[in-house]
Structure formats: structure tokens, C-alpha cells
N, C-alpha and C. Protein backbone atom coordinates (compact mmCIF):
# COMPACT_ATOMS: atom_id res chain seq x y z
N UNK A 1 1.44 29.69 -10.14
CA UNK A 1 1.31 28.25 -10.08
C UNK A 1 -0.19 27.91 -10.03
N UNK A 2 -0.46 26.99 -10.86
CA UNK A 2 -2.09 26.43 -10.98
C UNK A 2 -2.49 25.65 -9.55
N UNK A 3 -3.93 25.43 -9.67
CA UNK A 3 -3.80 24.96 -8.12
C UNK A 3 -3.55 23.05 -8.00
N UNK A 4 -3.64 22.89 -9.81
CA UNK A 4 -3.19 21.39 -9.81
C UNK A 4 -1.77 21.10 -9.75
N UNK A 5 -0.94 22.64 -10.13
CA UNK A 5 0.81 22.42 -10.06
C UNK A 5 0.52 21.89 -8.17
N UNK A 6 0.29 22.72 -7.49
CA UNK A 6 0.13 22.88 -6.09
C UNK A 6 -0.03 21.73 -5.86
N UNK A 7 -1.33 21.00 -6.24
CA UNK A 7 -1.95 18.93 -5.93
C UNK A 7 -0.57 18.37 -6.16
N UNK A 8 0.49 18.30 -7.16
CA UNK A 8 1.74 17.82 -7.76
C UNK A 8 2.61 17.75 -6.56
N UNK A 9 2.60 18.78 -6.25
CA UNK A 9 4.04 18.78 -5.71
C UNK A 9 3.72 18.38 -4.15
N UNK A 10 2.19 18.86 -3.94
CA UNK A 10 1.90 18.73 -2.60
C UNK A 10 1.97 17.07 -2.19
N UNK A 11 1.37 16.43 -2.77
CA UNK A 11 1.23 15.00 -2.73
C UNK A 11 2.05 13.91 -3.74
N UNK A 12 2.97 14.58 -4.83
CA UNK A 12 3.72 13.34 -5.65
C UNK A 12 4.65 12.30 -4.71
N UNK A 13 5.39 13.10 -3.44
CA UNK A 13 6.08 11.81 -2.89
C UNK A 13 5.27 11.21 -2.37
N UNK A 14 4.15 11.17 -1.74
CA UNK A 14 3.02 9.94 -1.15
C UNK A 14 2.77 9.39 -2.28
N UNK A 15 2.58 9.81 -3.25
CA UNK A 15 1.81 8.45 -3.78
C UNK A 15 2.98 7.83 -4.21
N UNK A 16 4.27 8.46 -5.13
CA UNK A 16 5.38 7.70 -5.42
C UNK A 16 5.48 6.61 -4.44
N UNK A 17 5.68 7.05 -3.27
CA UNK A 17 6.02 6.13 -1.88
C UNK A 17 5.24 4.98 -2.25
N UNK A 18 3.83 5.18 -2.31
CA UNK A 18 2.68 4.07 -2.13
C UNK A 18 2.81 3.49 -3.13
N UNK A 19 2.65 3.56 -4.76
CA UNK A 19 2.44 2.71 -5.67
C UNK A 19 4.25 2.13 -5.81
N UNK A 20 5.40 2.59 -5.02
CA UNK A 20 6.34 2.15 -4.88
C UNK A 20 6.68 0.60 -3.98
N UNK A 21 5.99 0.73 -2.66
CA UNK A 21 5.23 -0.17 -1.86
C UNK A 21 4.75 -1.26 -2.44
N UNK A 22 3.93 -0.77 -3.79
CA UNK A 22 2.86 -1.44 -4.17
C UNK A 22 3.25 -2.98 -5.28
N UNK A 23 4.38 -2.11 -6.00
CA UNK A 23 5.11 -2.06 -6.96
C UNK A 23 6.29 -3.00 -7.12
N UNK A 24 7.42 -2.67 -5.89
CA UNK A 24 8.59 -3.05 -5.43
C UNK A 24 8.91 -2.49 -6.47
N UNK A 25 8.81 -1.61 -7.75
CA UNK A 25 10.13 -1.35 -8.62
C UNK A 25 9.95 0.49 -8.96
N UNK A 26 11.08 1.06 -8.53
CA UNK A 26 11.46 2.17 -8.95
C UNK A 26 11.08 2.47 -9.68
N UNK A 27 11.18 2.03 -10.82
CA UNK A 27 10.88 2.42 -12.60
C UNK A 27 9.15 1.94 -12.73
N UNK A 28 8.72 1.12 -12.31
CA UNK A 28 6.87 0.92 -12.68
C UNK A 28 6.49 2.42 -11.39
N UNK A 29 6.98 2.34 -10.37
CA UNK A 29 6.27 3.67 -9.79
C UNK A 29 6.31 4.58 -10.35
N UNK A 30 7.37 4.88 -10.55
CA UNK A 30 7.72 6.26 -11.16
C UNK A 30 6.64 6.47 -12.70
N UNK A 31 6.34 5.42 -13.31
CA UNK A 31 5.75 5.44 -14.46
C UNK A 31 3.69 5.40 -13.73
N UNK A 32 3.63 4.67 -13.27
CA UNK A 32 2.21 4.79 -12.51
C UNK A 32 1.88 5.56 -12.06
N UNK A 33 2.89 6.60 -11.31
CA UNK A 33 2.74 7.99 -10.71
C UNK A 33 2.67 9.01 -11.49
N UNK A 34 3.33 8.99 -12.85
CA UNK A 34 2.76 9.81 -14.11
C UNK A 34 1.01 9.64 -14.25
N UNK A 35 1.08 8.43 -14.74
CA UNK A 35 -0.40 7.85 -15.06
C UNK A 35 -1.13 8.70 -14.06
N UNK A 36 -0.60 8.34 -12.69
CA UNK A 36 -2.02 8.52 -11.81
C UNK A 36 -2.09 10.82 -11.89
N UNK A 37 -1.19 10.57 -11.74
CA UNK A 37 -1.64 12.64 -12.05
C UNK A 37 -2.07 13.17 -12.96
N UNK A 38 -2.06 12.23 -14.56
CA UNK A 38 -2.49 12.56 -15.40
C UNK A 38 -3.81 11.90 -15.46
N UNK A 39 -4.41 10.67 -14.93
CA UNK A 39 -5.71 10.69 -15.08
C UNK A 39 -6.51 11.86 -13.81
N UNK A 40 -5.64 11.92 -12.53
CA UNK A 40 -6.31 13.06 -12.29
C UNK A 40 -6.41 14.35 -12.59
N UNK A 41 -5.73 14.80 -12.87
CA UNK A 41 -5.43 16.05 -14.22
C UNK A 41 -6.80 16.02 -15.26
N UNK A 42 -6.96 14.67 -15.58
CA UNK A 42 -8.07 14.03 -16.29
C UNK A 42 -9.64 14.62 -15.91
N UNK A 43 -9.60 14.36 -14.54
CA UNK A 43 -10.85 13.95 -13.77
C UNK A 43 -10.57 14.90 -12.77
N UNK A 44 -10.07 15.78 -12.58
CA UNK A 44 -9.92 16.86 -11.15
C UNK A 44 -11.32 17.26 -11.26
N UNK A 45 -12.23 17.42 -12.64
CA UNK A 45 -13.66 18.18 -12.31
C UNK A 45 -14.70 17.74 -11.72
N UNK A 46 -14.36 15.85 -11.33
CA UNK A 46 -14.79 15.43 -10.81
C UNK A 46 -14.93 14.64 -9.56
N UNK A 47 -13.78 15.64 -9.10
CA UNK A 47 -13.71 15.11 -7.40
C UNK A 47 -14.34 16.12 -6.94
N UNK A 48 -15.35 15.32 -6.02
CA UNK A 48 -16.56 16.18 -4.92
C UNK A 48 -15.90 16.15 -3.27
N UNK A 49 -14.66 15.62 -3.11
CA UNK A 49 -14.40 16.41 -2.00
C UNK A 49 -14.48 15.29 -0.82
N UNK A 50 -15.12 14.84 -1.01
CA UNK A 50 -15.72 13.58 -0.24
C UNK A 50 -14.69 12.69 1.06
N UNK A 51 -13.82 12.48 0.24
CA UNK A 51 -12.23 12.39 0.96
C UNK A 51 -10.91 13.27 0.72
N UNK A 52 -10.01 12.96 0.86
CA UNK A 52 -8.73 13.90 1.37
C UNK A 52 -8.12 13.77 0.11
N UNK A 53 -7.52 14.46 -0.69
CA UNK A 53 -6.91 14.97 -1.91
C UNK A 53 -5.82 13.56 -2.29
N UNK A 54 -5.47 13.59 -1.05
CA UNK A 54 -4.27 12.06 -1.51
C UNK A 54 -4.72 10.86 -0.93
N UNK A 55 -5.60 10.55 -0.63
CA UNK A 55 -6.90 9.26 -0.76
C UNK A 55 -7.45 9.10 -1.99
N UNK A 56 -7.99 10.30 -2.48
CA UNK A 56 -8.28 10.22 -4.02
C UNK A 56 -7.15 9.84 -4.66
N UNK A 57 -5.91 10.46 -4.68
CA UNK A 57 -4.97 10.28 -5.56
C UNK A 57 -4.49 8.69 -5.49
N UNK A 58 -4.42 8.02 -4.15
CA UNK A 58 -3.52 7.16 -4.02
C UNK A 58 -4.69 6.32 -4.53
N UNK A 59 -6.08 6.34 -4.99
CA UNK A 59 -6.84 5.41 -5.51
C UNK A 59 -6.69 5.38 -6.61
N UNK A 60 -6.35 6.73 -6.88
CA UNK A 60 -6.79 6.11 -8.71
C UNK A 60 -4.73 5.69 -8.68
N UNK A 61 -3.77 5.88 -8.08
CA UNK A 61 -2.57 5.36 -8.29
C UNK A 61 -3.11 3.50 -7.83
N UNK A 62 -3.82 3.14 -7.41
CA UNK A 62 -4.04 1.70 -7.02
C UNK A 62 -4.76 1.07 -8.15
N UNK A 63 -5.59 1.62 -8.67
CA UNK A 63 -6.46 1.78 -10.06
C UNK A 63 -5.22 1.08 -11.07
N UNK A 64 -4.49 2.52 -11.24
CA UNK A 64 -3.53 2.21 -12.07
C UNK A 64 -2.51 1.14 -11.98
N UNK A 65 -1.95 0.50 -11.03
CA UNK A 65 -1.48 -0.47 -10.62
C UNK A 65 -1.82 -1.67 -10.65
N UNK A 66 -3.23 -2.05 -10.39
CA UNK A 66 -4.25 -3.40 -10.87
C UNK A 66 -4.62 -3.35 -12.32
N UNK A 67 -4.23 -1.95 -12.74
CA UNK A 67 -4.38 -2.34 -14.26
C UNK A 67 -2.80 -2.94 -15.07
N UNK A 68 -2.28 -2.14 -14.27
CA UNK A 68 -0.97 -2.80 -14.88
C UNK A 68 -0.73 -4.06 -13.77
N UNK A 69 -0.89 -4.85 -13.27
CA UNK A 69 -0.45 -6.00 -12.73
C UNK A 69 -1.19 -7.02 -13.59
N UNK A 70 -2.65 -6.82 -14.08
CA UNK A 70 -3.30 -7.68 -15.15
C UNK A 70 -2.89 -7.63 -16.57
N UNK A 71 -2.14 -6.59 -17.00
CA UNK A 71 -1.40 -6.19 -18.02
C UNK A 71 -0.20 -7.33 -17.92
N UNK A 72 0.61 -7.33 -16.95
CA UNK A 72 1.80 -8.11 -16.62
C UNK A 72 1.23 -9.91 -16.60
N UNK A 73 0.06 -10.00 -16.28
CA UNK A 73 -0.17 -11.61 -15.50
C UNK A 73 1.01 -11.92 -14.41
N UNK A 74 1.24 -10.78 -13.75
CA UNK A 74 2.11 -11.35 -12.54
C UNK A 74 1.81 -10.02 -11.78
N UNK A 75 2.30 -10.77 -10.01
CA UNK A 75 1.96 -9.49 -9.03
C UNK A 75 3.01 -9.38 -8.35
N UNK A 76 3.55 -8.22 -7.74
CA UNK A 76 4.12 -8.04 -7.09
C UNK A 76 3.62 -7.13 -5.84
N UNK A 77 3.14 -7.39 -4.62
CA UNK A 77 1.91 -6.57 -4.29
C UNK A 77 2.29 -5.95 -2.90
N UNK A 78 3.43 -6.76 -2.54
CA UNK A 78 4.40 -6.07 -1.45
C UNK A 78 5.78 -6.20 -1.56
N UNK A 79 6.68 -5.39 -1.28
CA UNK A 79 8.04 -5.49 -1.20
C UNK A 79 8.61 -7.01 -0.53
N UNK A 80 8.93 -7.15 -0.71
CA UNK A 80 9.60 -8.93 0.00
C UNK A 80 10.88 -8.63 1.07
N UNK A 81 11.46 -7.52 0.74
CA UNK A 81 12.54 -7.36 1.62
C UNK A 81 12.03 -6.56 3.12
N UNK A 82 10.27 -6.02 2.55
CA UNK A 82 9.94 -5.31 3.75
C UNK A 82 9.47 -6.36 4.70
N UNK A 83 9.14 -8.07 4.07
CA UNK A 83 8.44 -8.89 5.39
C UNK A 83 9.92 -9.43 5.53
N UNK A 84 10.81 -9.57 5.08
CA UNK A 84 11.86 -10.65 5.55
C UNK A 84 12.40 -9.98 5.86
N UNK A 85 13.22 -10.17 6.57
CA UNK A 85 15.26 -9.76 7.10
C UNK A 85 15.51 -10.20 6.58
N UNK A 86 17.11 -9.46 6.37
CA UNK A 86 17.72 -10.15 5.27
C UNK A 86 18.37 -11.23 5.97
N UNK A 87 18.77 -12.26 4.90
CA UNK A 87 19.63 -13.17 5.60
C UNK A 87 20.60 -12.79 6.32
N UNK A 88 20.64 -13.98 7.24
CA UNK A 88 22.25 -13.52 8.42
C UNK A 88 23.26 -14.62 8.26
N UNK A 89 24.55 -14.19 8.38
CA UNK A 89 25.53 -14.89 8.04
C UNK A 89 24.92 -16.71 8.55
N UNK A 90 25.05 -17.79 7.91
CA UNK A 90 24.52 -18.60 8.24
C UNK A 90 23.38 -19.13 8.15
N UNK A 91 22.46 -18.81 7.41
CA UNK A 91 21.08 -19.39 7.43
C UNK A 91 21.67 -20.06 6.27
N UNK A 92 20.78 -21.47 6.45
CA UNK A 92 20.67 -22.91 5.03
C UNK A 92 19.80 -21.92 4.40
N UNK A 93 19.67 -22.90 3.02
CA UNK A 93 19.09 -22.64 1.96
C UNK A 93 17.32 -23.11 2.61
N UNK A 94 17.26 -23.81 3.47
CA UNK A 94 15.84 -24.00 4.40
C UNK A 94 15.32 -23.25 4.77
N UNK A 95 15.91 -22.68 5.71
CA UNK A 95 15.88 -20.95 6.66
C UNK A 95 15.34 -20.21 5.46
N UNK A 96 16.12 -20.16 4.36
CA UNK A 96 15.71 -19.09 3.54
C UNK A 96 14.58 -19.26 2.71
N UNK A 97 14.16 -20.48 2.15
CA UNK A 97 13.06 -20.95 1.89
C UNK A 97 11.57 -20.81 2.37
N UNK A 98 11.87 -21.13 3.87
CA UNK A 98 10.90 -20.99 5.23
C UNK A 98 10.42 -19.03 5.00
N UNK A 99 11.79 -18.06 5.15
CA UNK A 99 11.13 -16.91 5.04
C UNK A 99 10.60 -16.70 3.69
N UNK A 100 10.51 -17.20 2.67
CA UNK A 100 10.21 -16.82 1.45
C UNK A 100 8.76 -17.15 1.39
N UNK A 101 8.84 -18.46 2.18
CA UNK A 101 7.14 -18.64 2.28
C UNK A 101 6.77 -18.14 3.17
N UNK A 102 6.78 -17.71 4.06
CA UNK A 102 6.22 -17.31 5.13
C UNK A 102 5.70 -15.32 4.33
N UNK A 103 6.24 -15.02 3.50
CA UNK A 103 6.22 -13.98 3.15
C UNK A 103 4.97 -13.96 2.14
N UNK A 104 4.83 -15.45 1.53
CA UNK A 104 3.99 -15.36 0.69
C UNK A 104 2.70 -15.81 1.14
N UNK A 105 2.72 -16.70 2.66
CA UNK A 105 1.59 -16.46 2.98
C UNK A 105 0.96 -15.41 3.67
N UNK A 106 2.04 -14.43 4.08
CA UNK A 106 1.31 -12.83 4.99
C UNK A 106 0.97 -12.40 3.36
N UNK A 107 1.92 -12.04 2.55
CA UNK A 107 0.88 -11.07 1.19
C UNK A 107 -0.55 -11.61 1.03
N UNK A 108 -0.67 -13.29 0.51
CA UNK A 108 -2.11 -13.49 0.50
C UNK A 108 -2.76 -13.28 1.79
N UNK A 109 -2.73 -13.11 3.49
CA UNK A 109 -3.49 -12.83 3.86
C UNK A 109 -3.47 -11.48 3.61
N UNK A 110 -2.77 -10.71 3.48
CA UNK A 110 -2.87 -8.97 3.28
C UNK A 110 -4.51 -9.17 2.80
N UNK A 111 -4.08 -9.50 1.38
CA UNK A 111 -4.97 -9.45 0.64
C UNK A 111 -6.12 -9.72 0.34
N UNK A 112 -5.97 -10.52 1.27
CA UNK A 112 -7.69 -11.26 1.63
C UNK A 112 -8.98 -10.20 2.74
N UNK A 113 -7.20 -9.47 3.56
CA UNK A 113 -8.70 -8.84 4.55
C UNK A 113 -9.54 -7.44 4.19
N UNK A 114 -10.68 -7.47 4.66
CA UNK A 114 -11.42 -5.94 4.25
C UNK A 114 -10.92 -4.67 4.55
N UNK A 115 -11.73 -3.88 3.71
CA UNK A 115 -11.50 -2.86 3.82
C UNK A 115 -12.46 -2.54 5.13
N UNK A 116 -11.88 -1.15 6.26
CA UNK A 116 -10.45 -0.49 5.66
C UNK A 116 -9.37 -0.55 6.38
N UNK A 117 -9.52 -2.23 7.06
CA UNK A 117 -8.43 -3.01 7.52
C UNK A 117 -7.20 -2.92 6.41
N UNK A 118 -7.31 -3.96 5.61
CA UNK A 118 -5.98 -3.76 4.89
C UNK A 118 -5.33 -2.36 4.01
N UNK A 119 -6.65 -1.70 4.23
CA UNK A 119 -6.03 0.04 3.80
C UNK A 119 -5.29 0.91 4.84
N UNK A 120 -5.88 0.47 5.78
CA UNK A 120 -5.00 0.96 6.97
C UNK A 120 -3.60 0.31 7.19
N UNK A 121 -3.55 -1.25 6.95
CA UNK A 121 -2.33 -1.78 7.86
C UNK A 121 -1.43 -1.61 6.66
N UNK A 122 -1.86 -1.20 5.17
CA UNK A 122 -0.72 -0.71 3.76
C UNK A 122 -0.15 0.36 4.03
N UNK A 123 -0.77 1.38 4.62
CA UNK A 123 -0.78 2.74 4.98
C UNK A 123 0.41 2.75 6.20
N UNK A 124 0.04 2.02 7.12
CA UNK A 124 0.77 2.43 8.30
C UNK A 124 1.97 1.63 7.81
N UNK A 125 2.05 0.39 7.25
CA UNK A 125 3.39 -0.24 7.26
C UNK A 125 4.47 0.05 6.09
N UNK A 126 3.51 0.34 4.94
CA UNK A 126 4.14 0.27 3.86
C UNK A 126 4.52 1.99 3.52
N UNK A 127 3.51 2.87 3.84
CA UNK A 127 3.68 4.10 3.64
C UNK A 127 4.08 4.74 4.60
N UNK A 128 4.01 4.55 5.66
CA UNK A 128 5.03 4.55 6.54
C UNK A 128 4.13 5.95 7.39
N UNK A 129 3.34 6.26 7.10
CA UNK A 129 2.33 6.95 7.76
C UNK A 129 1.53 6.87 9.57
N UNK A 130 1.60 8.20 9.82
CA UNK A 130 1.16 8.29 11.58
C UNK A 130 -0.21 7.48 11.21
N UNK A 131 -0.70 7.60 12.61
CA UNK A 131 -2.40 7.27 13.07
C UNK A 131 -3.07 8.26 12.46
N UNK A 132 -1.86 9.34 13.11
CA UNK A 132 -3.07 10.84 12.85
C UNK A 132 -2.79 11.01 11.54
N UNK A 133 -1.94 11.18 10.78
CA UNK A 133 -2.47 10.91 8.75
C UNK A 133 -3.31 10.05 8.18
N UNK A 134 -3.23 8.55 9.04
CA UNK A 134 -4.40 7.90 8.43
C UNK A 134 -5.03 8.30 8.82
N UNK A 135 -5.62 8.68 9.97
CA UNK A 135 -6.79 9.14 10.92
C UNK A 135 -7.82 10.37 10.23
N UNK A 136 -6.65 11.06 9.79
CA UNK A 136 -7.11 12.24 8.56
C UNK A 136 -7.94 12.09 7.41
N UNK A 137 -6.94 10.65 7.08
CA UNK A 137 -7.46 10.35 5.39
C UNK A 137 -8.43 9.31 5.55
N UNK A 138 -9.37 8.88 6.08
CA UNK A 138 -10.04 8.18 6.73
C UNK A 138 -11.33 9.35 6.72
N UNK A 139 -11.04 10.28 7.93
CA UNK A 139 -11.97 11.59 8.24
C UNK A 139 -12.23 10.93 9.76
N UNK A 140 -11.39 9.78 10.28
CA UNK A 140 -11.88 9.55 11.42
C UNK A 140 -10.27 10.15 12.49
N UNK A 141 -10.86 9.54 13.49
CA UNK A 141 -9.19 10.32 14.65
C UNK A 141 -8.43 9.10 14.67
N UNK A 142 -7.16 9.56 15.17
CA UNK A 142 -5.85 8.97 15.35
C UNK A 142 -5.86 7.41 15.88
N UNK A 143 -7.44 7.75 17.47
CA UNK A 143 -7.85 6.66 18.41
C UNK A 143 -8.36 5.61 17.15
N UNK A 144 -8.28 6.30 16.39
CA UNK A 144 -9.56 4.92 15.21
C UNK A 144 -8.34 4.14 14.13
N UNK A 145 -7.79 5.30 13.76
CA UNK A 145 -6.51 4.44 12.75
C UNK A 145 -5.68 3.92 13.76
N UNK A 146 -5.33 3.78 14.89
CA UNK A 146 -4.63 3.02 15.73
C UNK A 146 -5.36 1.33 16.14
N UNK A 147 -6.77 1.78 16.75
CA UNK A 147 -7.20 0.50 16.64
C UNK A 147 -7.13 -0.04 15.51
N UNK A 148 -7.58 0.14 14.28
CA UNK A 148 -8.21 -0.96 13.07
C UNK A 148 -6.69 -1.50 12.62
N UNK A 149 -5.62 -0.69 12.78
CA UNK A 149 -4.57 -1.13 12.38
C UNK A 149 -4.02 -2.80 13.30
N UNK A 150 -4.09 -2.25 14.73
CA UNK A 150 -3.91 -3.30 15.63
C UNK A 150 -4.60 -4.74 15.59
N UNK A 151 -6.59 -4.23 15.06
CA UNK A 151 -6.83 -4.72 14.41
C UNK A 151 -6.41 -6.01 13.81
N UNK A 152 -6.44 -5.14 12.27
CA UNK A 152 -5.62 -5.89 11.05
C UNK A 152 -4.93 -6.53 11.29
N UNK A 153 -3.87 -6.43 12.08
CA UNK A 153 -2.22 -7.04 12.76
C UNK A 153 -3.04 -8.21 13.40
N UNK A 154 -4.30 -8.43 14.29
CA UNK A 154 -4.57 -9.49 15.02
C UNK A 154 -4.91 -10.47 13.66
N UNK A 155 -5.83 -10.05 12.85
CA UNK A 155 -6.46 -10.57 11.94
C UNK A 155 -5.45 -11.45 11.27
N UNK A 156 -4.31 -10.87 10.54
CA UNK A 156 -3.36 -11.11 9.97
C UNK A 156 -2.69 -12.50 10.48
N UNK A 157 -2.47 -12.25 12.05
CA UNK A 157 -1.67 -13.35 12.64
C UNK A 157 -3.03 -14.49 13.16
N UNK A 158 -3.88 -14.15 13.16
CA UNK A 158 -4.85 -15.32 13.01
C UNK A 158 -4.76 -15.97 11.82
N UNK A 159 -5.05 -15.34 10.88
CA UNK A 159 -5.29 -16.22 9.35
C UNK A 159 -4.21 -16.92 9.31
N UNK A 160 -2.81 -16.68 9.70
CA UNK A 160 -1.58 -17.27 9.20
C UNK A 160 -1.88 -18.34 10.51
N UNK A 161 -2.22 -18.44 11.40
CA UNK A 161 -2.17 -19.69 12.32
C UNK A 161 -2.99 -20.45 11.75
N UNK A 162 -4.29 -20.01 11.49
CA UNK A 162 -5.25 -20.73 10.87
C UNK A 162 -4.72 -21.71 9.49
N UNK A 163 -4.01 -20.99 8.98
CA UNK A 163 -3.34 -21.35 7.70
C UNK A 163 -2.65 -22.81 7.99
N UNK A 164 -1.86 -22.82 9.23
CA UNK A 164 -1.12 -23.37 9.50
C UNK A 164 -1.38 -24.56 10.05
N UNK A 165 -2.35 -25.18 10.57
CA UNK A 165 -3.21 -26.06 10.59
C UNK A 165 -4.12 -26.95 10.13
């Protein structure tokens, strides 16, 4: 086995996971996650090491994803079923309205905050990843991806109050 079969298998469900996250659709991950192994396949001669093998990867899978979301003229940039509950027996068509927006104003704040706030709080929520994996892929400790995440989470629920006013 080559040592890029090894990169494949070692890291294809993270990034699947992530540009899945990213994505909301089965079928664009699965196709972005080709892309992204084959441009690194591409470019393996030019990773210096700098960060963690699936930090690199899951960038150029994010790469690939903003290229295809400008390709589309539409975004889909978080799952919708991951900020809402699902409806419960009984909610109006209001209720359900209310979470639909409320969903669309947490994505735009996602998206608004810095790095490597909102890389962290994608990571921990969406990829479903420890402290100590981000903490890894970072190069900092567990104590550090725990704060910035908590962080983010304050940030997050500020902007949306702020919003709200």
C-alpha cells in the first residue's frame, strides 16, 4: 500500500463527515471528497507539514466546496436539521417559521465570525470532534480548543441578541 493509499483510508471519513456538514447532501460530499483527494493526490509534493494531514485535507475539501457553492449561486453551509428540532406534534406553521429563521440567522452569524473561532465551533459541532482532536489539529492543547469553542458559542449568542434589537 502507497503511503497516499494509507492518507485515503486514514482520513476519507473526516473529511466525508465535514464537507457532508458542509454540504447537507450525501451525493455533493461524496463527489467533493473525490475532488478533494484528488487535488491532494495533486499537490501531496507540496505539503510542508506545517499542520496535521486532515487540516490540510479538510482545507482543500472547503476549497472545493466554495468552489462549488459559487458554481451553484446558492449555499447550503449548514445542515438545518442540525440547528432545529424537528417539529413536535403541534407546532403552527409560526413556530415553524420562527425556527427556520432563527436558523438562518445562527448560519449568517457562523459565518461572520473569525478564524479560528468558527473553525473550531464547525469542528466541534458539526464534525463532531473532541477538544483534544481539535486541540491536535490546531497544534495547540485540549485547554485551548475548549476555550475558543466556548468562546465562539458566547460570540454567536451575542451577535444573535445584537441582531435582535
Amino acid at each position: 500500500m502507497t503511503e497516499f493509499e494509507e492518507i485515503y483510508r486514514t482520513y476519507f471519513n473526516d473529511v466525508y463527515r465535514y464537507l457532508l456538514r458542509l454540504s447537507g447532501d450525501p451525493h455533493v460530499a461524496e463527489e467533493l471528497t473525490s475532488q478533494t483527494f484528488f487535488k491532494a493526490m495533486q499537490g501531496i509534493q507540496s505539503f510542508r507539514g506545517a499542520c496535521e494531514v486532515r487540516v490540510w485535507l479538510c482545507q482543500i475539501g472547503k476549497n472545493c466546496y466554495l468552489t462549488y457553492v459559487k458554481g451553484q449561486k446558492r449555499t447550503h453551509p449548514l445542515d438545518e436539521a442540525d440547528l432545529l428540532e424537528l417539529p413536535e406534534e403541534g407546532d403552527s406553521p409560526e413556530q415553524l417559521c420562527e425556527r427556520r429563521d432563527q436558523a438562518m440567522r445562527i448560519r449568517k452569524v457562523l459565518h461572520q465570525l473569525p478564524d479560528p473561532y468558527k473553525e473550531v465551533f464547525l469542528w466541534r459541532v458539526f464534525a463532531e470532534l473532541s477538544f483534544k482532536e481539535i486541540g491536535q489539529m490546531f497544534g495547540k492543547t485540549h485547554n485551548w480548543a475548549c476555550v475558543t469553542y466556548h468562546r465562539a458559542k458566547a460570540m454567536v449568542r451575542q451577535r444573535l441578541e445584537e441582531n435582535e434589537t
